[in-house]
Protein backbone atom coordinates (compact mmCIF):
# COMPACT_ATOMS: atom_id res chain seq x y z
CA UNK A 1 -108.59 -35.03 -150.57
CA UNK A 2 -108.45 -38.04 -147.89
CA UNK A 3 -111.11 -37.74 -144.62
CA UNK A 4 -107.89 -36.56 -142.62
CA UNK A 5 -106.93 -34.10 -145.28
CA UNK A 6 -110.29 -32.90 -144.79
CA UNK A 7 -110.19 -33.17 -141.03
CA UNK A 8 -106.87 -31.15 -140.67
CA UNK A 9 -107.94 -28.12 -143.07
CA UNK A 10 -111.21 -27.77 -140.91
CA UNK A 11 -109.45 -27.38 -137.67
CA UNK A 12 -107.11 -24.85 -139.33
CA UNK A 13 -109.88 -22.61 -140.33
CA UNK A 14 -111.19 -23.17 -136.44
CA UNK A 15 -107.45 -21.89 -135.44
CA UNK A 16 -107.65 -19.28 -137.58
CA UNK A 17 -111.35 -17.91 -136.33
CA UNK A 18 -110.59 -18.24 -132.91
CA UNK A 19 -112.39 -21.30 -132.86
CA UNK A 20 -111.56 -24.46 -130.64
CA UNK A 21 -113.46 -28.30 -130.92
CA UNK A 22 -114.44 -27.15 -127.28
CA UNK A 23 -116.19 -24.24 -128.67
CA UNK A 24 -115.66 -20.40 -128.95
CA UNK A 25 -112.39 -18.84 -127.48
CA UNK A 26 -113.11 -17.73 -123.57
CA UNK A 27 -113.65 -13.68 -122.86
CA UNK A 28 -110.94 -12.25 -122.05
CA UNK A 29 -110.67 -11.88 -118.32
CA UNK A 30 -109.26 -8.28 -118.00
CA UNK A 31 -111.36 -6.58 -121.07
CA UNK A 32 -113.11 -3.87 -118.72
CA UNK A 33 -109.53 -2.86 -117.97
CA UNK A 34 -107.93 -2.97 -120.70
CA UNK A 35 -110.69 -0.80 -122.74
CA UNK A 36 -110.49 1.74 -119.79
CA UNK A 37 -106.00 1.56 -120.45
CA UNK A 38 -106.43 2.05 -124.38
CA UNK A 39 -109.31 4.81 -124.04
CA UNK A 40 -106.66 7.06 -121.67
CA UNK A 41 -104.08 6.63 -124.34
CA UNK A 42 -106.47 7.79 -126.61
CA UNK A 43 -107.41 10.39 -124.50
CA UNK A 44 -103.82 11.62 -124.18
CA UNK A 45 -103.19 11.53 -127.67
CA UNK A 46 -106.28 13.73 -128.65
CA UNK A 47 -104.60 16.13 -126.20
CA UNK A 48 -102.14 16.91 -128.41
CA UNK A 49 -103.65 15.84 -131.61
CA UNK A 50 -107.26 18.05 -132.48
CA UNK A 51 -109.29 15.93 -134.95
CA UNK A 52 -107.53 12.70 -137.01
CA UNK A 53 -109.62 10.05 -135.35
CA UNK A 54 -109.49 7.79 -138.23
CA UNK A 55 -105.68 8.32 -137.95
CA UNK A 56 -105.64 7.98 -134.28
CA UNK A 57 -107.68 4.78 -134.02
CA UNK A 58 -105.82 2.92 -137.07
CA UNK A 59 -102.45 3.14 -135.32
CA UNK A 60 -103.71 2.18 -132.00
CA UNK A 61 -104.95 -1.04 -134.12
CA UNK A 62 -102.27 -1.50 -136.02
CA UNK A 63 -99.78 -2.06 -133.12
CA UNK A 64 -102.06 -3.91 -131.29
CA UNK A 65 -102.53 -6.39 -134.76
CA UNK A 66 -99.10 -6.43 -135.28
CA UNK A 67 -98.78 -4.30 -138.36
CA UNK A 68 -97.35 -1.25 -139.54
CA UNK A 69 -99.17 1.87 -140.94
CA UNK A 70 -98.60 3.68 -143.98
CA UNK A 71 -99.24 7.17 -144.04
CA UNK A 72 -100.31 9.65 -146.97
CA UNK A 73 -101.12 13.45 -146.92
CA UNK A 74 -99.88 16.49 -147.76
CA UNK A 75 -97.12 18.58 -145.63
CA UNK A 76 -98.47 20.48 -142.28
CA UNK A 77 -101.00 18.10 -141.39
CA UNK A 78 -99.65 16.69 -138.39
CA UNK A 79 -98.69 13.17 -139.33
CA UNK A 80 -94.98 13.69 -137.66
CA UNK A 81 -96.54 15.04 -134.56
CA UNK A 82 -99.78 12.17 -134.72
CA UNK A 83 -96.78 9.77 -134.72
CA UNK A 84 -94.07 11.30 -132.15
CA UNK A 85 -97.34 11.70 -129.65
CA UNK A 86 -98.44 8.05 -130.34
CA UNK A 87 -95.11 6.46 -129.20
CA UNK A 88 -94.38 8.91 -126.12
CA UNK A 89 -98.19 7.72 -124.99
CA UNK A 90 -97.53 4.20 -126.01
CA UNK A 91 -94.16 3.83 -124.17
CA UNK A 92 -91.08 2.26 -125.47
CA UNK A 93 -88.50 3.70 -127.63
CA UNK A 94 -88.78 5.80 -130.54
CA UNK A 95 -87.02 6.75 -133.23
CA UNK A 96 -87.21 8.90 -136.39
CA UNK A 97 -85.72 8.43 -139.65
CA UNK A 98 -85.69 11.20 -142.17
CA UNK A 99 -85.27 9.74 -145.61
CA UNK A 100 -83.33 11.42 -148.07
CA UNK A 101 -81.58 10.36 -151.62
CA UNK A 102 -78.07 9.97 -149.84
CA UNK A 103 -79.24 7.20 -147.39
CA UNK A 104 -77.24 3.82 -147.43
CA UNK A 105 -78.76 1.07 -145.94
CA UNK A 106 -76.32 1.09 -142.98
CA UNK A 107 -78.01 4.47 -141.85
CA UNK A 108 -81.15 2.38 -141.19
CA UNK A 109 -79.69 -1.28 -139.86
CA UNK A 110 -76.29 -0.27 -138.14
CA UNK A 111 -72.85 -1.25 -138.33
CA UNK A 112 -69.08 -2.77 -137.04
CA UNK A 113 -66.77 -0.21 -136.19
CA UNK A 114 -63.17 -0.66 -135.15
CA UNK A 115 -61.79 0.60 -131.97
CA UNK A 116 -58.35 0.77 -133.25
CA UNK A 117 -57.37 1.45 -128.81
CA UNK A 118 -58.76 -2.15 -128.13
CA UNK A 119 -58.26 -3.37 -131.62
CA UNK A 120 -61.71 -4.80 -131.69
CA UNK A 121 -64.75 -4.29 -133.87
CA UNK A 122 -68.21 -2.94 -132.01
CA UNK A 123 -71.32 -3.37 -133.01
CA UNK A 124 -73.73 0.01 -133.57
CA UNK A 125 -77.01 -0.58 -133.86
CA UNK A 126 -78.97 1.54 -136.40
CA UNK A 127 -82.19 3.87 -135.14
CA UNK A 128 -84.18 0.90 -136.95
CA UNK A 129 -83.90 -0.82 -133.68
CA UNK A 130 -86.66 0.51 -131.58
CA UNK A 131 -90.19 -0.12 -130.33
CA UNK A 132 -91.65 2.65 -132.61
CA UNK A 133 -90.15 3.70 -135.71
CA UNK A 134 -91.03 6.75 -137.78
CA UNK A 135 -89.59 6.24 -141.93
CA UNK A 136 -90.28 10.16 -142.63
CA UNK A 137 -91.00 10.82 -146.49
CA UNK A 138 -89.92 7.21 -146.75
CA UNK A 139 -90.11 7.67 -151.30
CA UNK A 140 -87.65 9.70 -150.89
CA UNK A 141 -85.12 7.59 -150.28
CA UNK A 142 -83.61 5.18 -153.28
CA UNK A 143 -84.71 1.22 -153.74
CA UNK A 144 -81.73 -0.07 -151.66
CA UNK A 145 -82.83 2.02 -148.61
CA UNK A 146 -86.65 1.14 -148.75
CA UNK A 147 -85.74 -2.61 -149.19
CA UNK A 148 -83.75 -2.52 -146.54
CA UNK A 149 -86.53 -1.45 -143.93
CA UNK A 150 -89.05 -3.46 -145.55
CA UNK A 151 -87.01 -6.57 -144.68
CA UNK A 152 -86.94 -5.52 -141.28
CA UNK A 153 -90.63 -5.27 -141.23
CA UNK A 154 -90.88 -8.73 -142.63
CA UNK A 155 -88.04 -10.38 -140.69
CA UNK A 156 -88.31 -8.85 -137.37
CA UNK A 157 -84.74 -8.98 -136.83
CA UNK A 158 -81.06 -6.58 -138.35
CA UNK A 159 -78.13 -9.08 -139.08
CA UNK A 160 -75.00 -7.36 -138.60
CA UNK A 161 -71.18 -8.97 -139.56
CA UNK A 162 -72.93 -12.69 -139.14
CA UNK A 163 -74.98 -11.74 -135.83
CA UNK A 164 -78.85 -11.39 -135.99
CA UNK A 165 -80.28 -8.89 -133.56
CA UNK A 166 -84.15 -9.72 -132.74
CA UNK A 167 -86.08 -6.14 -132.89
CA UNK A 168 -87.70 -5.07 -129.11
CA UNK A 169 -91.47 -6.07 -129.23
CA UNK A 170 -93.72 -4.26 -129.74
CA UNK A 171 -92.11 -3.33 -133.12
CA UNK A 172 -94.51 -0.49 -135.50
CA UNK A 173 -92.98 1.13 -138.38
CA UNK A 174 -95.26 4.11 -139.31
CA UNK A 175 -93.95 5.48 -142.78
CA UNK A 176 -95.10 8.78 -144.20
CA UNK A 177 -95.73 9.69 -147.80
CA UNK A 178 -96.29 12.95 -149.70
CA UNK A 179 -98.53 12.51 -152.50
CA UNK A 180 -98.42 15.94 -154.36
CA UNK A 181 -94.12 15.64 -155.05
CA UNK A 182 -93.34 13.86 -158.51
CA UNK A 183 -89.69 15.27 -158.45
CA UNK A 184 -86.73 13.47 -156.60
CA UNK A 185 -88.98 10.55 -155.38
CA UNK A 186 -88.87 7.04 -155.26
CA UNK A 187 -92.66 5.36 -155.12
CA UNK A 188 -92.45 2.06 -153.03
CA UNK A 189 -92.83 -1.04 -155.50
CA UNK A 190 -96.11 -3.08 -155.28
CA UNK A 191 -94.60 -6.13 -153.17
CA UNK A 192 -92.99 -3.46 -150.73
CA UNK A 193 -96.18 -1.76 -149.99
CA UNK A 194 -97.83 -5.26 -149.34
CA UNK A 195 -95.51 -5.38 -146.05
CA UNK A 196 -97.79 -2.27 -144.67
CA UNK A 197 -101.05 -3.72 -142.92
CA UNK A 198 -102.54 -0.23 -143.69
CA UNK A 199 -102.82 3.02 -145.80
CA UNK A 200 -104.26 5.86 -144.04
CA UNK A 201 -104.95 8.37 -146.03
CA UNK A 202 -104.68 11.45 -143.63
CA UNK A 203 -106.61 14.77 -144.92
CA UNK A 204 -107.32 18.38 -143.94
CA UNK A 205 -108.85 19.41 -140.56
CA UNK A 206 -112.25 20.99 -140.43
CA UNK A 207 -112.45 24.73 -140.20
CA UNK A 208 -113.68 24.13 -136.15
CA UNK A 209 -110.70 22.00 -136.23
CA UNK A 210 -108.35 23.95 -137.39
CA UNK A 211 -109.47 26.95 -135.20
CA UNK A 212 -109.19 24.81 -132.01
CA UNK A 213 -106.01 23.85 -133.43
CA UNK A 214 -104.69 27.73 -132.99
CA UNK A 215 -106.07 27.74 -129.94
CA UNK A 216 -104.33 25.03 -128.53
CA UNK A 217 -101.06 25.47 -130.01
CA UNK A 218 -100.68 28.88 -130.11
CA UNK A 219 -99.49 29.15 -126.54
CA UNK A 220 -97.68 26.65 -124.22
CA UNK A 221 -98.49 22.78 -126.24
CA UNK A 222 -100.26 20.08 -124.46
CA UNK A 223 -97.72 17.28 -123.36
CA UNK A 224 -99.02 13.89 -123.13
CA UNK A 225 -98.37 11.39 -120.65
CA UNK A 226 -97.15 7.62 -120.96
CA UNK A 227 -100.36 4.99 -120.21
CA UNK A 228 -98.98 1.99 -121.96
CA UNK A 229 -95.53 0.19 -121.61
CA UNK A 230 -94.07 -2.24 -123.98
CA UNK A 231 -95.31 -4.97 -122.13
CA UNK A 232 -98.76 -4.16 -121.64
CA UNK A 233 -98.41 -3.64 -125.29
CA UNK A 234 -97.73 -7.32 -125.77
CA UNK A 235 -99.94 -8.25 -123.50
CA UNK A 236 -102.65 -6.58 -125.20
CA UNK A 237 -101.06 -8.36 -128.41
CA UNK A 238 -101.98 -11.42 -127.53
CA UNK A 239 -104.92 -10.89 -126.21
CA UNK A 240 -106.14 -9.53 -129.83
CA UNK A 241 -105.60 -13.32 -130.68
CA UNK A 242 -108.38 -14.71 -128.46
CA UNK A 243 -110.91 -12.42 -129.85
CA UNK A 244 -113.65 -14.46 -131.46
CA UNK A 245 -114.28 -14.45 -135.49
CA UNK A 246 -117.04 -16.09 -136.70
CA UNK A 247 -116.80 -18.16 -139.48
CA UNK A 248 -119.38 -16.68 -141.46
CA UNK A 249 -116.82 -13.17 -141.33
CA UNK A 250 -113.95 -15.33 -142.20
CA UNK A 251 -115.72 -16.47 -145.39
CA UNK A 252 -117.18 -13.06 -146.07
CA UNK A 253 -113.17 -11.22 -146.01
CA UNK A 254 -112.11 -14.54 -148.20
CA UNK A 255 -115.06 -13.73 -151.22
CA UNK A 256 -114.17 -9.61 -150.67
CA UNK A 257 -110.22 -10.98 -151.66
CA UNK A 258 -111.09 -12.93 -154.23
CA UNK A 259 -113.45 -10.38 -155.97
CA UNK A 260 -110.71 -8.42 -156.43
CA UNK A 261 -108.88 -11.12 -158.25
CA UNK A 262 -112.01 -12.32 -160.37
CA UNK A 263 -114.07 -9.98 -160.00
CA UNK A 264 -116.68 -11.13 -163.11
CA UNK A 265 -117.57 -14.33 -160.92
CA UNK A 266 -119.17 -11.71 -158.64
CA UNK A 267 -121.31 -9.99 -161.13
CA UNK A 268 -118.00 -6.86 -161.27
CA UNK A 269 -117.73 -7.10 -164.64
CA UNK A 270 -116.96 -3.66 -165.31
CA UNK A 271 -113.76 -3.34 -162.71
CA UNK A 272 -112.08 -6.57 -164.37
CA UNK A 273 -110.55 -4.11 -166.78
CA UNK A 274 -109.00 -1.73 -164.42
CA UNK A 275 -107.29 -4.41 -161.90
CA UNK A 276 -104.73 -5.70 -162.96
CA UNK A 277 -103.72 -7.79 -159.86
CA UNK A 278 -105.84 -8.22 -157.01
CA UNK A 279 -105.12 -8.15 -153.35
CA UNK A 280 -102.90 -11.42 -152.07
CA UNK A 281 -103.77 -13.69 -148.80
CA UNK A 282 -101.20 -11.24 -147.11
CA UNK A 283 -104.69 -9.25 -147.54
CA UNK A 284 -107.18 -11.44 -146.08
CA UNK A 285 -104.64 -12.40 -142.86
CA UNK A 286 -104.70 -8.50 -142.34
CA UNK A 287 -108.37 -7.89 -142.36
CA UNK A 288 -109.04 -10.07 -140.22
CA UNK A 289 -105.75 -9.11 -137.49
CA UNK A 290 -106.92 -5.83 -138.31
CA UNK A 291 -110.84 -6.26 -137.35
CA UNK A 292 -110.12 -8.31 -133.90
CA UNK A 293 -107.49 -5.55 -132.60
CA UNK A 294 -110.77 -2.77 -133.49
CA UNK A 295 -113.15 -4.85 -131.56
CA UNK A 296 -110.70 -5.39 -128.93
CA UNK A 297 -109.98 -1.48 -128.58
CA UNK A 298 -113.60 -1.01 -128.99
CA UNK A 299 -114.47 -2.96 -126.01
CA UNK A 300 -115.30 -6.46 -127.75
CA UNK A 301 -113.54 -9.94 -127.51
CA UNK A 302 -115.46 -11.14 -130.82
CA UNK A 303 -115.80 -9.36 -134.21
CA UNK A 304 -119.09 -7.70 -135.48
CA UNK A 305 -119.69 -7.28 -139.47
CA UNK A 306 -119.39 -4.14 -139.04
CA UNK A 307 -115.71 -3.91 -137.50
CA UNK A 308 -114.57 -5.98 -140.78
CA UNK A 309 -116.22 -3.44 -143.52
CA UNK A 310 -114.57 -0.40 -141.22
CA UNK A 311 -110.88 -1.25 -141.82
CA UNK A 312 -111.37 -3.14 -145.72
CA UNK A 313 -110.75 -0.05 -147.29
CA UNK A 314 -107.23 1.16 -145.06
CA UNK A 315 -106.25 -2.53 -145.72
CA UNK A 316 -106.90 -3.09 -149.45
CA UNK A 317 -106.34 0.76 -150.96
CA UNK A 318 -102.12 0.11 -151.35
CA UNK A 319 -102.34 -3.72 -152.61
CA UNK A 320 -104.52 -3.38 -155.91
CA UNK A 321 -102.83 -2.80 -159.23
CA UNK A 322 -104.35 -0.78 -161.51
CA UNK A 323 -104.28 -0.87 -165.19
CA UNK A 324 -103.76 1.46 -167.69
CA UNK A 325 -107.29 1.25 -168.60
CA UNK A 326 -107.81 2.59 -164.92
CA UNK A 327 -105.26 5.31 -165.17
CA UNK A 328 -106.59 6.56 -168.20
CA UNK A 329 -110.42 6.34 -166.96
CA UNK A 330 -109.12 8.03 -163.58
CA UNK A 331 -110.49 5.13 -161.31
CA UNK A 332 -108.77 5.64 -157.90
CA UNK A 333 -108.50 1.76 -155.88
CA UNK A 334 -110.54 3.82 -153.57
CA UNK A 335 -113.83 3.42 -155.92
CA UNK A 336 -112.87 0.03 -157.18
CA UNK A 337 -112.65 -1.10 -153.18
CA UNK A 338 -116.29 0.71 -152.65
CA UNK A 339 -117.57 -1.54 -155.83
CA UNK A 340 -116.12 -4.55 -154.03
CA UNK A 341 -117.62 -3.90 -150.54
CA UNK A 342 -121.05 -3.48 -151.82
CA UNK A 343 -121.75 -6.16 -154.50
CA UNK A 344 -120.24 -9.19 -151.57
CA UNK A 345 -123.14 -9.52 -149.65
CA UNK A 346 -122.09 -9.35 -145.90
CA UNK A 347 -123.29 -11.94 -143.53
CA UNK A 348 -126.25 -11.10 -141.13
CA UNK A 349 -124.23 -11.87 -137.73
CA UNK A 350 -126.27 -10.75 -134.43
CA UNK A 351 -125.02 -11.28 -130.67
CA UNK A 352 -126.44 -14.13 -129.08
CA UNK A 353 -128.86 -13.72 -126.04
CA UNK A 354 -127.45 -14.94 -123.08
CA UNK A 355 -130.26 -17.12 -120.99
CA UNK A 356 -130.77 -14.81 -117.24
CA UNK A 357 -128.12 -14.85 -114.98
CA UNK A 358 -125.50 -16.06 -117.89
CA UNK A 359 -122.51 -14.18 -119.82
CA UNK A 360 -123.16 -12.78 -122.74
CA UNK A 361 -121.58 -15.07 -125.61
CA UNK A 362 -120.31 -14.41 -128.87
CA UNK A 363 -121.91 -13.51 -131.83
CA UNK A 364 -124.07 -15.89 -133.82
CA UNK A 365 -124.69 -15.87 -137.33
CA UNK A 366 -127.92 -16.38 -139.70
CA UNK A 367 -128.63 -18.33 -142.59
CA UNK A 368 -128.95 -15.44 -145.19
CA UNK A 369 -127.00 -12.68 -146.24
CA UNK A 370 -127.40 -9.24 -145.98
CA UNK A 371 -126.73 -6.16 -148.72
């Protein structure tokens, strides 16, 4: 590779850590208030919804990095309500989408239809077309169906009779899965789940929980209130991008990827056998979109260690194939990911003291590694 070659990749990785030749990306002038803006739609959300933090706090991230959330759990555990409560708080408009086996792909995206009075075609856009988008019991409908929406995802944008309509922005898709049904289900292919920046696995409440949950539902129910509009919400998009990454985390999240695709040249000898593809860059791009929108809602412009390890597991849990071997030895992706995180050593980054009188700067790393 020629000096310039060199040169070019270098400032690449700089782009992609938030990094500029004149130094670390400046703090974001409005943090105070925008921490104070997410934590009351937070706080209106928990009004409705008792317990699911981890649930909470991923989709707050996820539309703030751009993604969309996958979520898995069994029936009556308020993942419909976690999501309709999410979008009236966030603003913008929603839509749900209840998936069944007799869904056509025009359902989703829209259609022409002609107006035989004015002897013209119309365009009718599909529900697909809004800020938030709930794909309810999304493997239940056929390939066709789940392709379709994927695309969307991808694409950001429904073609219709040779017109392409750009979807609003923010745009989330949060799709819900029920784990325990084998019968009348389509499971979404490998490459299709890749399109979700997260799996949330959303379990049972605790027993205080679940008795505060009576409590609070068994009368009149709590109805949030809208903090957030669309545009704050892209606002608050971009300013996810000026968050600072340290280099040392971007080359940490680029040795957990490729453990998972050779795992043996990081002493994992015994997972090689039960993964049987490893995670994709589509992986690493997340994590690290994933771990600026967390420090961002967590009142941060750069990224700690320990922001990157928290959403590793949501990210990677959906992208690993398993082998048979796996199957058969009833290894879930959830251990393998565990055996990942802890044999990667994870850089020793510490916030830098600021001299007196000065702002606080980014993080700065160390020479050594840390287990």
């Amino acid at each position: 590779m020629t000096g310039q070659g060199t040169a070019d990749h270098a400032q690449a990785g700089d782009a992609a850590a938030g990094r500029t030749d004149a130094g670390p990306a400046p703090r974001a002038a409005g943090l105070p208030a925008d921490t104070a803006m997410l934590e009351r739609a937070v706080y209106e959300i928990k009004r409705v919804i008792v317990g699911q933090d981890h649930l909470v706090e991923r989709m707050l991230v996820a539309v703030l990095a751009r993604g969309h959330v996958l979520l898995e759990g069994v029936p009556g555990i308020a993942k419909t309500l976690a999501v309709e409560t999410f979008a009236k708080v966030m603003g913008g408009d929603y839509s749900r989408i209840q998936f069944t086996p007799d869904l056509v792909p025009t359902d989703l995206l829209g259609t022409r239809i002609y107006r035989q009075g004015r002897e013209e075609f119309d365009t009718e856009l599909g529900p697909v077309v809004a800020n938030f988008v709930l794909a309810d019991e999304i493997n239940r409908a056929p390939a066709k169906v789940q392709s379709a929406l994927l695309e969307v995802m991808a694409e950001g944008h429904v073609s219709i009779g040779g017109t392409t309509y750009p979807m609003p922005r923010p745009f989330l898709v949060m799709a819900t899965q029920n784990p325990i049904e084998s019968e009348g289900v389509y499971p979404l292919p490998e490459a299709q789940r890749d399109r979700f920046l997260f799996k949330v696995l959303v379990g049972y409440p605790t027993p205080e929980e679940e008795r505060e949950i009576v409590y609070r539902m068994g009368g009149t129910a709590p109805v949030p209130e809208r903090v957030l509009t669309p545009e704050d919400l892209v606002r608050l998009q971009e300013a996810v991008g000026t968050v600072f990454v340290h280099h040392a985390l971007v080359d940490y999240v680029v040795r957990l990827i490729t453990a998972t695709r050779r795992p043996q040249d990081h002493g994992l000898d015994e997972i090689g056998q039960w993964i049987a593809y490893g995670a994709s860059p589509r992986a690493t791009l997340g994590i690290i979109a994933a771990a600026r929108a967390l420090a961002l809602v967590r009142g941060r412009d750069y990224v700690v260690p320990q922001d990157v390890v928290e959403v590793v597991p949501d990210v990677l849990r959906h992208r690993l194939v398993l082998t048979y071997d796996a199957l058969a030895d009833e290894v879930s992706a959830e251990e393998i990911v565990r055996k990942v995180i802890s044999a990667v050593p994870l850089p020793q980054v510490t916030a830098a003291q600021p001299a007196p009188g000065a702002h606080a700067g980014p993080p700065a790393a160390d020479a050594g590694p840390r287990r």
